[in-house]
Protein backbone atom coordinates (compact mmCIF):
# COMPACT_ATOMS: atom_id res chain seq x y z
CA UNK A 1 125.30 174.99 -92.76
CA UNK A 2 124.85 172.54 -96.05
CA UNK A 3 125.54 174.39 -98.98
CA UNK A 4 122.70 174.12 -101.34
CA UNK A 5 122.80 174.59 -105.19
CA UNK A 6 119.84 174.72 -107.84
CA UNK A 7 119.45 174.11 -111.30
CA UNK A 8 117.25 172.62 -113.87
CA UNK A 9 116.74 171.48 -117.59
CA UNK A 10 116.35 174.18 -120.27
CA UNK A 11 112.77 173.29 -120.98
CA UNK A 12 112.36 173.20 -117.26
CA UNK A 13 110.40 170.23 -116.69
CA UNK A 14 113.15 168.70 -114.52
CA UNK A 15 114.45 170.54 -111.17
CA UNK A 16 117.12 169.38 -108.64
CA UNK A 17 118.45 170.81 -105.73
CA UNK A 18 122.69 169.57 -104.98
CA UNK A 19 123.33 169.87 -101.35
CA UNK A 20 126.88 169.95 -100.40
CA UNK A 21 130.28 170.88 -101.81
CA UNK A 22 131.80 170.37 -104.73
CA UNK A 23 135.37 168.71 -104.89
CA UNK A 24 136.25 169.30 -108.24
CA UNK A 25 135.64 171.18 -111.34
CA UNK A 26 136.92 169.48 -114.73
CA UNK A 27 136.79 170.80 -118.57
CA UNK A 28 137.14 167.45 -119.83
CA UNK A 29 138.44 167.23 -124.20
CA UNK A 30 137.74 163.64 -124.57
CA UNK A 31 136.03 163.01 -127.55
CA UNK A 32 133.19 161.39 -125.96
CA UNK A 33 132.62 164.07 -123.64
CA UNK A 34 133.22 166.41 -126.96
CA UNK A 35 129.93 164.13 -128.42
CA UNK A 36 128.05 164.84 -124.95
CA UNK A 37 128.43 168.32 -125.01
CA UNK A 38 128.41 168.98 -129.15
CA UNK A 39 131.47 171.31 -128.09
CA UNK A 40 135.03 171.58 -127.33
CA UNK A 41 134.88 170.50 -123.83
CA UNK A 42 132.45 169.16 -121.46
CA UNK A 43 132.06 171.08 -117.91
CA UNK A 44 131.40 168.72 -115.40
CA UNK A 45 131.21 169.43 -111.83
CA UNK A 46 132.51 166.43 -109.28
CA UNK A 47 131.46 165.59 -105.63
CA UNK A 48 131.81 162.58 -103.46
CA UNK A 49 129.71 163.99 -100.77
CA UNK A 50 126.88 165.97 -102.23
CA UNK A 51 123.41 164.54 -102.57
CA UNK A 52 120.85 165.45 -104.55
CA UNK A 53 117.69 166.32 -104.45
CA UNK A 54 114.80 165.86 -107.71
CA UNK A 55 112.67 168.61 -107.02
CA UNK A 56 110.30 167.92 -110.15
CA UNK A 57 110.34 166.22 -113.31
CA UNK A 58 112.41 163.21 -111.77
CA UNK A 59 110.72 160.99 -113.98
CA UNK A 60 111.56 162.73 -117.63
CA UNK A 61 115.08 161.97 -116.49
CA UNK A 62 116.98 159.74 -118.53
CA UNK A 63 120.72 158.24 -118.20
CA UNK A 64 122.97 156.32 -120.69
CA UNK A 65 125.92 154.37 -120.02
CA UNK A 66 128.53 153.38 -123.22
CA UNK A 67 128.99 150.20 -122.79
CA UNK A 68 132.52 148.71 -121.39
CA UNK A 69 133.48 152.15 -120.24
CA UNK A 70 132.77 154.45 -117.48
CA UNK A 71 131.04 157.46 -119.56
CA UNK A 72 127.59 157.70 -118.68
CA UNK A 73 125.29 160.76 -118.75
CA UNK A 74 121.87 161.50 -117.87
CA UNK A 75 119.64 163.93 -119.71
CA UNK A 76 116.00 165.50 -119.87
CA UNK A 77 113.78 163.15 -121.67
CA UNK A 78 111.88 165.99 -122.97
CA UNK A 79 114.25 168.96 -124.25
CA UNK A 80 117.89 167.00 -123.91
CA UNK A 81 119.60 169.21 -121.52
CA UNK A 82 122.39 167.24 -119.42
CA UNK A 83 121.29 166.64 -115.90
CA UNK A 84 123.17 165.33 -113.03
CA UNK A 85 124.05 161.50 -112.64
CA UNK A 86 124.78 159.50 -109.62
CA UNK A 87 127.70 157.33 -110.86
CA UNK A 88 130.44 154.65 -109.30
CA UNK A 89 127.32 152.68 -107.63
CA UNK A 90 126.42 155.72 -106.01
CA UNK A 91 129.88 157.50 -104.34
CA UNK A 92 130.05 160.30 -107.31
CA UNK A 93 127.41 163.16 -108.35
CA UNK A 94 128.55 164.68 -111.24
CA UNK A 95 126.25 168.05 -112.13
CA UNK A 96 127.08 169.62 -115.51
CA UNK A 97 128.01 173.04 -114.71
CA UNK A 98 125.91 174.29 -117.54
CA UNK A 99 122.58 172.78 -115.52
CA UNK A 100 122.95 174.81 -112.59
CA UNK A 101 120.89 178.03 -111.96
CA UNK A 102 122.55 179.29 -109.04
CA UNK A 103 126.22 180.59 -109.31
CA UNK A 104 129.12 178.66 -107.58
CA UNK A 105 132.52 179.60 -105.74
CA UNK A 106 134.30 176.70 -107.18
CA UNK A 107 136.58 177.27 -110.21
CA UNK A 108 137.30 174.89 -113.02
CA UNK A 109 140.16 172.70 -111.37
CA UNK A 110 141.90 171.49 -114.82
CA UNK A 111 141.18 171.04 -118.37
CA UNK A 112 141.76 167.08 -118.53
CA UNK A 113 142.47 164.88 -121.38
CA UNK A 114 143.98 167.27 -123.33
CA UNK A 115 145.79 164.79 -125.46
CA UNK A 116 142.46 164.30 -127.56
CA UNK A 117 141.36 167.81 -128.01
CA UNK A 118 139.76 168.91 -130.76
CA UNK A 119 142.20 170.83 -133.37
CA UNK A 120 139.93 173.20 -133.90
CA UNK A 121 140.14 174.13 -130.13
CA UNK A 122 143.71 175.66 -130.31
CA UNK A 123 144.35 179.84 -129.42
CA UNK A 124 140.60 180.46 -128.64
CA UNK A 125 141.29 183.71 -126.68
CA UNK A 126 142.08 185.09 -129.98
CA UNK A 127 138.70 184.48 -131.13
CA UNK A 128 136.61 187.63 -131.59
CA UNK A 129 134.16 188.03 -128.36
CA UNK A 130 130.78 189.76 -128.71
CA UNK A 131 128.46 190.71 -126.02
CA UNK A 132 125.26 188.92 -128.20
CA UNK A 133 124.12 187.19 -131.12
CA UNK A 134 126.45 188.60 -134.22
CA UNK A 135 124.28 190.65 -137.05
């Protein structure tokens, strides 16, 4: 049986269903994928296999490629939440793993491109952690 996997924009205009598995899980520190996100690390789930489905909203999906380089994203037209992009002329899905709605077995593989991390991102797990919003 196909593994299926759901997950949508934040404003939820745009829905997509990923059938398949994933191969690979990467936390990626390159500063353009630091730009994507607006964070430390992008989260960007990896499949050669996988298809996917646009269940609505297919059309308020937009994708951006930097020129001379392989970094392209696609995003919702509407609120700007990353969305899933067919890349390599079709033989890679890559779903950010913050766009998914249903939870997933796979782990996070590696944290890649580590030689460009942020300096800010350094000893995190001493950072305080609080359950909500601090006030």
């Amino acid at each position: 049986m196909t593994r299926t996997t759901r997950g949508s924009c934040l404003c939820g205009a745009v829905r997509f269903e990923v059938s398949g598995d994933f191969d690979a899980f990467f936390l990626c520190h390159c500063s353009r994928c630091r730009k994507d996100s607006g964070s430390a690390h992008a989260a960007n789930l990896f499949s050669a296999s996988a298809t996917i489905a646009w269940l609505a909203g297919r059309e308020r999906v937009t994708s951006w490629r930097l020129p001379r380089s392989r970094h392209a994203r696609s995003f919702c037209g509407a609120c700007g939440s990353a969305l899933p992009s067919v890349q390599m002329d079709g033989a890679l899905l890559v779903v950010p793993a913050g766009s998914l709605d249903d939870p997933i077995a796979i782990r996070p593989t590696a944290h890649i491109s580590c030689a460009s991390r942020a300096d800010w991102d350094i000893g995190l797990e001493h950072v305080a952690k609080l359950d909500g919003l601090p006030g």
